[in-house]
C-alpha atoms as a PDB file:
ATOM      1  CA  UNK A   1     -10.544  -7.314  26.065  1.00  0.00           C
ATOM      2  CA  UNK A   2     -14.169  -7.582  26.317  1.00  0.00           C
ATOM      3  CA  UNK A   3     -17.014  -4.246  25.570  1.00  0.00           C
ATOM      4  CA  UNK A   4     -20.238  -6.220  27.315  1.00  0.00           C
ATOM      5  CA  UNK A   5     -20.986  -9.348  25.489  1.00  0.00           C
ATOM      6  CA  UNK A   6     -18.297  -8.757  23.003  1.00  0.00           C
ATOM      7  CA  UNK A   7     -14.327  -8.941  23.160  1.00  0.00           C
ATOM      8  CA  UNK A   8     -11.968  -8.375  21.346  1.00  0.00           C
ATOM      9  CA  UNK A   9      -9.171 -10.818  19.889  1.00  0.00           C
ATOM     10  CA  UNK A  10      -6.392  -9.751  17.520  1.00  0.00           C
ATOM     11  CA  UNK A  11      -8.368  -6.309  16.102  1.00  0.00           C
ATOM     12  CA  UNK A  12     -11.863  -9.127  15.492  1.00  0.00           C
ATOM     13  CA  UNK A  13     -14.612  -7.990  17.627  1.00  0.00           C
ATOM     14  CA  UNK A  14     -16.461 -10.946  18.016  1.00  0.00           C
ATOM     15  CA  UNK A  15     -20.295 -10.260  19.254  1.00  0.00           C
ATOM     16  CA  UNK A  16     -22.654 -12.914  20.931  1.00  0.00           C
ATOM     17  CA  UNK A  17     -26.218 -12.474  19.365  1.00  0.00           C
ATOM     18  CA  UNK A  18     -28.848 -14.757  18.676  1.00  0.00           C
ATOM     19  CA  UNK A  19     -29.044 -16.471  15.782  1.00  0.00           C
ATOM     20  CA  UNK A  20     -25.393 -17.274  15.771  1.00  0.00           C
ATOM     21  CA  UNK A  21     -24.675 -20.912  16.675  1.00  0.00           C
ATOM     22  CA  UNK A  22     -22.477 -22.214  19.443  1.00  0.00           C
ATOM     23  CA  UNK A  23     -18.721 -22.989  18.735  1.00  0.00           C
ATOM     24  CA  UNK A  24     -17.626 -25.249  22.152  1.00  0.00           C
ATOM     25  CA  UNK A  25     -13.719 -24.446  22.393  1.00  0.00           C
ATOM     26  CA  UNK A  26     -11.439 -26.546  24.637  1.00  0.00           C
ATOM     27  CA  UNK A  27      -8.774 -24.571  26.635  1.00  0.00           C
ATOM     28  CA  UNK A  28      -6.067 -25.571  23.724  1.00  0.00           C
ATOM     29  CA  UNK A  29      -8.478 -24.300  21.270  1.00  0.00           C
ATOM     30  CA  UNK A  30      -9.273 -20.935  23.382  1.00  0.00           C
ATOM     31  CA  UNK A  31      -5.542 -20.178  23.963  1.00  0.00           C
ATOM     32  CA  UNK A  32      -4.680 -20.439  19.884  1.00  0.00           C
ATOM     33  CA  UNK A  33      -7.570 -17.873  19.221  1.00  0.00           C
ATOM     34  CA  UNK A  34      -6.657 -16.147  22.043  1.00  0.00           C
ATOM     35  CA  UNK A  35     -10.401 -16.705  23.766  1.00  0.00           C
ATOM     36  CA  UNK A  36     -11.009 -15.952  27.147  1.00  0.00           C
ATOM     37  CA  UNK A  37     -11.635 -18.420  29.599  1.00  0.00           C
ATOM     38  CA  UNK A  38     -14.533 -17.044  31.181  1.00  0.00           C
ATOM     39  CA  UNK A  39     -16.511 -18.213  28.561  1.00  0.00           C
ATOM     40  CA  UNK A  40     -20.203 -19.927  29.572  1.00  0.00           C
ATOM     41  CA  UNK A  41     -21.034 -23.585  29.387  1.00  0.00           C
ATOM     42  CA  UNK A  42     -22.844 -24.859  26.062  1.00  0.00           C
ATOM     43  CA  UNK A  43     -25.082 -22.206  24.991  1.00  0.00           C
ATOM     44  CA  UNK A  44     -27.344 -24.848  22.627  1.00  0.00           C
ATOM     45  CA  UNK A  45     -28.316 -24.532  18.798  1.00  0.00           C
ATOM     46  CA  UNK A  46     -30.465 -24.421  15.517  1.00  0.00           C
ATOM     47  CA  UNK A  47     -28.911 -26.589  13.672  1.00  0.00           C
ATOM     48  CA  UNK A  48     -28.884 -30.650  13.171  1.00  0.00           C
ATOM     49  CA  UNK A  49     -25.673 -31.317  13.861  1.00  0.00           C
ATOM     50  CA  UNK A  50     -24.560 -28.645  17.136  1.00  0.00           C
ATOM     51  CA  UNK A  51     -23.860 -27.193  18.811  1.00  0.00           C
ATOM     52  CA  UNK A  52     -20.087 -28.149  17.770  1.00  0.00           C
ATOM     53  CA  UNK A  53     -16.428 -29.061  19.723  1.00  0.00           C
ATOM     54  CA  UNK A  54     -13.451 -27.646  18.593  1.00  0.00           C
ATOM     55  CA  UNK A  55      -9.504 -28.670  20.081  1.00  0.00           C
ATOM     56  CA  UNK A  56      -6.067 -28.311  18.417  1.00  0.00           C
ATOM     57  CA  UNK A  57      -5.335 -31.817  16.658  1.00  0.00           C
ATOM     58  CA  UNK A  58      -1.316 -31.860  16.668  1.00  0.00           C
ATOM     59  CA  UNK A  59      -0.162 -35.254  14.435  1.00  0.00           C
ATOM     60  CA  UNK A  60       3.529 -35.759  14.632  1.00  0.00           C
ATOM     61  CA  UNK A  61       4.682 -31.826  12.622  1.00  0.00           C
ATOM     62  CA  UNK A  62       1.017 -31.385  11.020  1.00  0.00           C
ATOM     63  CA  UNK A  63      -1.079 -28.742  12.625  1.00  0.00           C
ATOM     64  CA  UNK A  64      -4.567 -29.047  12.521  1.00  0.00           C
ATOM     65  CA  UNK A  65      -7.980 -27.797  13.696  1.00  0.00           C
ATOM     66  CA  UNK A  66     -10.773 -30.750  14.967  1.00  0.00           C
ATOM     67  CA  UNK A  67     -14.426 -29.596  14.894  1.00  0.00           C
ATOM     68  CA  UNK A  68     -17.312 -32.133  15.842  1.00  0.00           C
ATOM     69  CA  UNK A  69     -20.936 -32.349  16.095  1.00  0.00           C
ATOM     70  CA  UNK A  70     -22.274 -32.942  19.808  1.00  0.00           C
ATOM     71  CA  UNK A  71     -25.279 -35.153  18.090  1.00  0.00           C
ATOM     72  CA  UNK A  72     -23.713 -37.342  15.489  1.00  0.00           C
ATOM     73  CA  UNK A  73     -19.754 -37.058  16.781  1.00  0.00           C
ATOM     74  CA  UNK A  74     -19.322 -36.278  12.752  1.00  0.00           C
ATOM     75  CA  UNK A  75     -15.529 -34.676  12.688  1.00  0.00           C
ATOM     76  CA  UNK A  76     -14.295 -31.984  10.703  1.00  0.00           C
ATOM     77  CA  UNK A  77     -10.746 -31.840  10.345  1.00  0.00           C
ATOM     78  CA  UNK A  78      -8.896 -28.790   8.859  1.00  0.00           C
ATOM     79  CA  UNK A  79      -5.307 -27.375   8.294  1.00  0.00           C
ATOM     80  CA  UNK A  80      -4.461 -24.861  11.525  1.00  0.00           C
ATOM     81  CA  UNK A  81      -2.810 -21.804   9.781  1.00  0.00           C
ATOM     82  CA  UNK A  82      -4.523 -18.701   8.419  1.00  0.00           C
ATOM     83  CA  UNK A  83      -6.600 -18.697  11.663  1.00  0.00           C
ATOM     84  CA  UNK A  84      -8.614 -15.671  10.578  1.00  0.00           C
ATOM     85  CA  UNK A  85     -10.701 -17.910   8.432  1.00  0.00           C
ATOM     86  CA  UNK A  86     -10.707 -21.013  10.704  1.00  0.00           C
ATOM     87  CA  UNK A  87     -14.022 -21.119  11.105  1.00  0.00           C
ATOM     88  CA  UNK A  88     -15.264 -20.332   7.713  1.00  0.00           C
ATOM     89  CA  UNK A  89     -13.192 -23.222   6.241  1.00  0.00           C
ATOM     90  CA  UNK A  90     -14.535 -25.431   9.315  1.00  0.00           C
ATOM     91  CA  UNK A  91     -18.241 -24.468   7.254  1.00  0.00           C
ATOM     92  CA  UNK A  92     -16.631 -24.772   3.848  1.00  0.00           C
ATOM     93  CA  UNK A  93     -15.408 -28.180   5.151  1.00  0.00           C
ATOM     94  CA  UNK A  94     -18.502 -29.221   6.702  1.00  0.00           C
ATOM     95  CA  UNK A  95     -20.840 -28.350   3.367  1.00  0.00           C
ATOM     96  CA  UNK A  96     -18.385 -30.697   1.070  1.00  0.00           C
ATOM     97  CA  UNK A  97     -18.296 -33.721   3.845  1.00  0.00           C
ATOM     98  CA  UNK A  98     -22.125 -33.696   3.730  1.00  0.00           C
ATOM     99  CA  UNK A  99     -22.006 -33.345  -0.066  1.00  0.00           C
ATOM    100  CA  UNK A 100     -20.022 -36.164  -0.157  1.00  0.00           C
ATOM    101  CA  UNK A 101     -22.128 -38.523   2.422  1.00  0.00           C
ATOM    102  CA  UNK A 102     -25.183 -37.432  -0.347  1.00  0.00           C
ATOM    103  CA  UNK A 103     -27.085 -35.054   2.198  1.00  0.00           C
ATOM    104  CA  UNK A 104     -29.600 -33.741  -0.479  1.00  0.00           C
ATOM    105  CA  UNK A 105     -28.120 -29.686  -0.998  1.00  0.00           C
ATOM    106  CA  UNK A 106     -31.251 -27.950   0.092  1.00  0.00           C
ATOM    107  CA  UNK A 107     -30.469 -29.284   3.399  1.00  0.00           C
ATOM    108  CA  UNK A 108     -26.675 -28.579   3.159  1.00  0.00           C
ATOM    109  CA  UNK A 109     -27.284 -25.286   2.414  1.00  0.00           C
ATOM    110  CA  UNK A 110     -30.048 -25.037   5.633  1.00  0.00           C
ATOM    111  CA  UNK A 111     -27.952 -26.868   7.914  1.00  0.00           C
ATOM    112  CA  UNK A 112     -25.096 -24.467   7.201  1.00  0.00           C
ATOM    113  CA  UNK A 113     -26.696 -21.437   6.993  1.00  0.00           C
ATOM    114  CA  UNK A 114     -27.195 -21.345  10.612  1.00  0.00           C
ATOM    115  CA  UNK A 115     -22.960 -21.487  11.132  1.00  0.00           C
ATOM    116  CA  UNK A 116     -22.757 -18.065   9.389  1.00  0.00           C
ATOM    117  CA  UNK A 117     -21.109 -16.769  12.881  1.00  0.00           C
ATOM    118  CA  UNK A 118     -20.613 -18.552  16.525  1.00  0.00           C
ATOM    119  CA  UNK A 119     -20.885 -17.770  19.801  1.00  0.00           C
ATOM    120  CA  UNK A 120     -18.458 -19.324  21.813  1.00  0.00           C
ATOM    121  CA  UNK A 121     -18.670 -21.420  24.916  1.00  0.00           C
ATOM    122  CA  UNK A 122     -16.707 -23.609  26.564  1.00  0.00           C
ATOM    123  CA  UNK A 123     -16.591 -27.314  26.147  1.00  0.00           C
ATOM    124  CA  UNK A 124     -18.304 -29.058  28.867  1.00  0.00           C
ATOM    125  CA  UNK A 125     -19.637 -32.150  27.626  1.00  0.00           C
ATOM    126  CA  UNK A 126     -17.475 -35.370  29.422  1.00  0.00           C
ATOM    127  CA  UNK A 127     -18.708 -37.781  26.584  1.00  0.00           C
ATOM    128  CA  UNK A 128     -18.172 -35.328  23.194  1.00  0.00           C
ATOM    129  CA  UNK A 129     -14.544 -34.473  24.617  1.00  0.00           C
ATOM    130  CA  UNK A 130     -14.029 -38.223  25.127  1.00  0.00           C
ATOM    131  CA  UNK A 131     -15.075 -38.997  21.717  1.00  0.00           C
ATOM    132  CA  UNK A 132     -12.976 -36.261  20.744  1.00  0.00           C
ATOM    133  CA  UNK A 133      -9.837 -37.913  22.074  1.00  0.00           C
ATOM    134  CA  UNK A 134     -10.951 -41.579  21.134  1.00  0.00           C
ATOM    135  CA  UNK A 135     -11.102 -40.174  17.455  1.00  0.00           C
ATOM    136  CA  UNK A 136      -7.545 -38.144  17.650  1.00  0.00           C
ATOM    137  CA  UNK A 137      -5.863 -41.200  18.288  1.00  0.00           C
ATOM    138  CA  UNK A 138      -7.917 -42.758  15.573  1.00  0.00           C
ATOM    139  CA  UNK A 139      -6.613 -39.530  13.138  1.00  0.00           C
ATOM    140  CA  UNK A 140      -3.318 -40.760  14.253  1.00  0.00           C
ATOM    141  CA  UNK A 141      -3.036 -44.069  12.540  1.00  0.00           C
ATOM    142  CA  UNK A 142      -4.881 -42.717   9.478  1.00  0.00           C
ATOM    143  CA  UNK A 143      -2.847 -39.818   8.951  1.00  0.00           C
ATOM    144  CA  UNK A 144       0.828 -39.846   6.516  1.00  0.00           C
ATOM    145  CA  UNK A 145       2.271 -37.390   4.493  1.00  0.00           C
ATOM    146  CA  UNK A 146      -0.296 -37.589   1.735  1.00  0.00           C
ATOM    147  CA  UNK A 147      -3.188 -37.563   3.663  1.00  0.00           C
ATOM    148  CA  UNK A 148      -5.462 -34.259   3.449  1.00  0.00           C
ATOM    149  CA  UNK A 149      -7.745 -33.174   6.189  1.00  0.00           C
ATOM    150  CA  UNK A 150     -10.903 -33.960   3.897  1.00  0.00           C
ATOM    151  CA  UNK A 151      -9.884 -37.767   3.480  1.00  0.00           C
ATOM    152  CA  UNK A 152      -9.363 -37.418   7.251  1.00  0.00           C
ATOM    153  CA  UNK A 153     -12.869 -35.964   7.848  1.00  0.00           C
ATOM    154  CA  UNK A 154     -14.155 -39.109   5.758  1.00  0.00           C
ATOM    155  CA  UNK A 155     -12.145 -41.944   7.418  1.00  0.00           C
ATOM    156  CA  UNK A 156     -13.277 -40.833  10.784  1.00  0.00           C
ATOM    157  CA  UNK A 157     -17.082 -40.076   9.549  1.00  0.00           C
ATOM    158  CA  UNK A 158     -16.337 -44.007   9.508  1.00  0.00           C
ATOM    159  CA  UNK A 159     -15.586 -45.151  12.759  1.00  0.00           C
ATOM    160  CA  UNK A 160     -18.291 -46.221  14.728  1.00  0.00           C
ATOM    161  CA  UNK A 161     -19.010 -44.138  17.881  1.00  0.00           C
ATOM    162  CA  UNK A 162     -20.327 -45.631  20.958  1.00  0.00           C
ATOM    163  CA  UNK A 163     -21.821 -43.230  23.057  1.00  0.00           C
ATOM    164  CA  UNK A 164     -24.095 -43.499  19.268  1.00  0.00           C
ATOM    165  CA  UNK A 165     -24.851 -46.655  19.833  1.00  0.00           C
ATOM    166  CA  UNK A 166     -21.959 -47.949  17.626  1.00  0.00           C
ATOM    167  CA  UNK A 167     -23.294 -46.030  14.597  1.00  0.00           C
ATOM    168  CA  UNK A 168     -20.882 -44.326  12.117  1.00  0.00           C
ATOM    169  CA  UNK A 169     -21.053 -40.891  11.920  1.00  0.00           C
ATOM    170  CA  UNK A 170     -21.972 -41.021   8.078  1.00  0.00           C
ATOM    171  CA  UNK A 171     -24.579 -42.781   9.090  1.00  0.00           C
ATOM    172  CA  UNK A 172     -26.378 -40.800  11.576  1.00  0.00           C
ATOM    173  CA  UNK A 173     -25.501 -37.300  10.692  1.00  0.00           C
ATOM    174  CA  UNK A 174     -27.502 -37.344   7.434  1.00  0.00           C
ATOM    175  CA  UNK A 175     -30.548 -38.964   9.368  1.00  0.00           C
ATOM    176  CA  UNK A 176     -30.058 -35.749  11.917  1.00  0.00           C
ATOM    177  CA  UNK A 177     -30.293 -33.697   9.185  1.00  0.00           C
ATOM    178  CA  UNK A 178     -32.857 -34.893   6.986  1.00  0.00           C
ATOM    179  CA  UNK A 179     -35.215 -35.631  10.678  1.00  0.00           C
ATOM    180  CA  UNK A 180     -34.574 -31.789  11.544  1.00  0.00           C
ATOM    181  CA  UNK A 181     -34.824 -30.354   7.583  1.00  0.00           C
ATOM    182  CA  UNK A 182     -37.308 -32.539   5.633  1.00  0.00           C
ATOM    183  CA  UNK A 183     -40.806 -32.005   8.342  1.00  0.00           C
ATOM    184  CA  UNK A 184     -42.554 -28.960   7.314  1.00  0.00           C
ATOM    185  CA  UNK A 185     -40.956 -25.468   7.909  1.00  0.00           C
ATOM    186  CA  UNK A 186     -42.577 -23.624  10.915  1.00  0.00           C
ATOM    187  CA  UNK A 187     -44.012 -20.158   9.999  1.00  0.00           C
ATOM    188  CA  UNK A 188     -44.915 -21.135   6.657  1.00  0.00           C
END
């Protein structure tokens, strides 16, 4: 149900404001949350990294949640139940991979600031939803019974990407962030 540029999904009103930074759902991804489809193409973003993907990641009876980065293809990869907090473990997730590819905190904490709240679009771009797929198989053959999203997240921050040139993930997203973080601040 939607009140002007909000809508409501399972009691959440979700509102579209600026400031808030674009979450790029596929229809699988829309249909979980119960989004509606009349959402509008990439909206654009603050932050280093986004605006981000997001797409159900089914391997064999695990359920899981794939976020990446549109810039750096960096992949998040989360469990898919307790949906209410999806996104704010997708952040939570996000802040440790960083931490652990030694992105200095002070820009962790900027980068992620911005991803307090999304607006959502749909996902458009041919080349992210290719690498999307290219690195779900990939999740496939690195995923078993005592694998953890998180050591998922950091064996696919591995694999080099080639719409990125061939660059790893780990590589590049840290370089996005510390290009877009580290020049001086505006306003100041």
């Amino acid at each position: 149900m939607t009140f002007g540029n909000d809508f409501v999904c399972a009691n959440i009103v979700f509102r579209h404001h600026a400031g808030m930074d674009t979450l790029c759902c596929t229809s699988k991804y829309r249909k979980l949350f119960g989004l509606p489809d009349a959402l509008p193409a990439d909206i654009g973003s603050t932050t280093a990294l986004g605006p981000w993907y997001a797409n159900v990641l089914n391997i064999g009876s695990a359920r899981l949640l794939h976020y990446i980065s549109s810039t750096s293809l960096l992949s998040v990869v989360i469990w898919q139940r307790e949906r209410r907090s999806a996104e704010q473990r997708f952040v939570r997730g996000l802040e440790e991979l960083l931490a652990a590819l030694g992105v200095p905190a002070g820009f962790v904490d900027a980068e992620v600031d911005l991803l307090a709240s999304f607006r959502y679009a749909r996902a458009t771009d041919r080349s992210v939803l290719g690498s999307m797929r290219d690195q779900a198989v990939g999740a496939t053959y690195y995923f078993d019974d005592t694998t953890i999203p998180f050591d998922l997240s950091r064996r696919l921050a591995k694999t080099p990407c080639g719409p990125r040139n061939y660059e790893s993930p780990e590589r590049l997203a840290p370089r996005l962030i510390q290009a877009k973080w580290a020049g001086p601040r505006r306003g100041a």
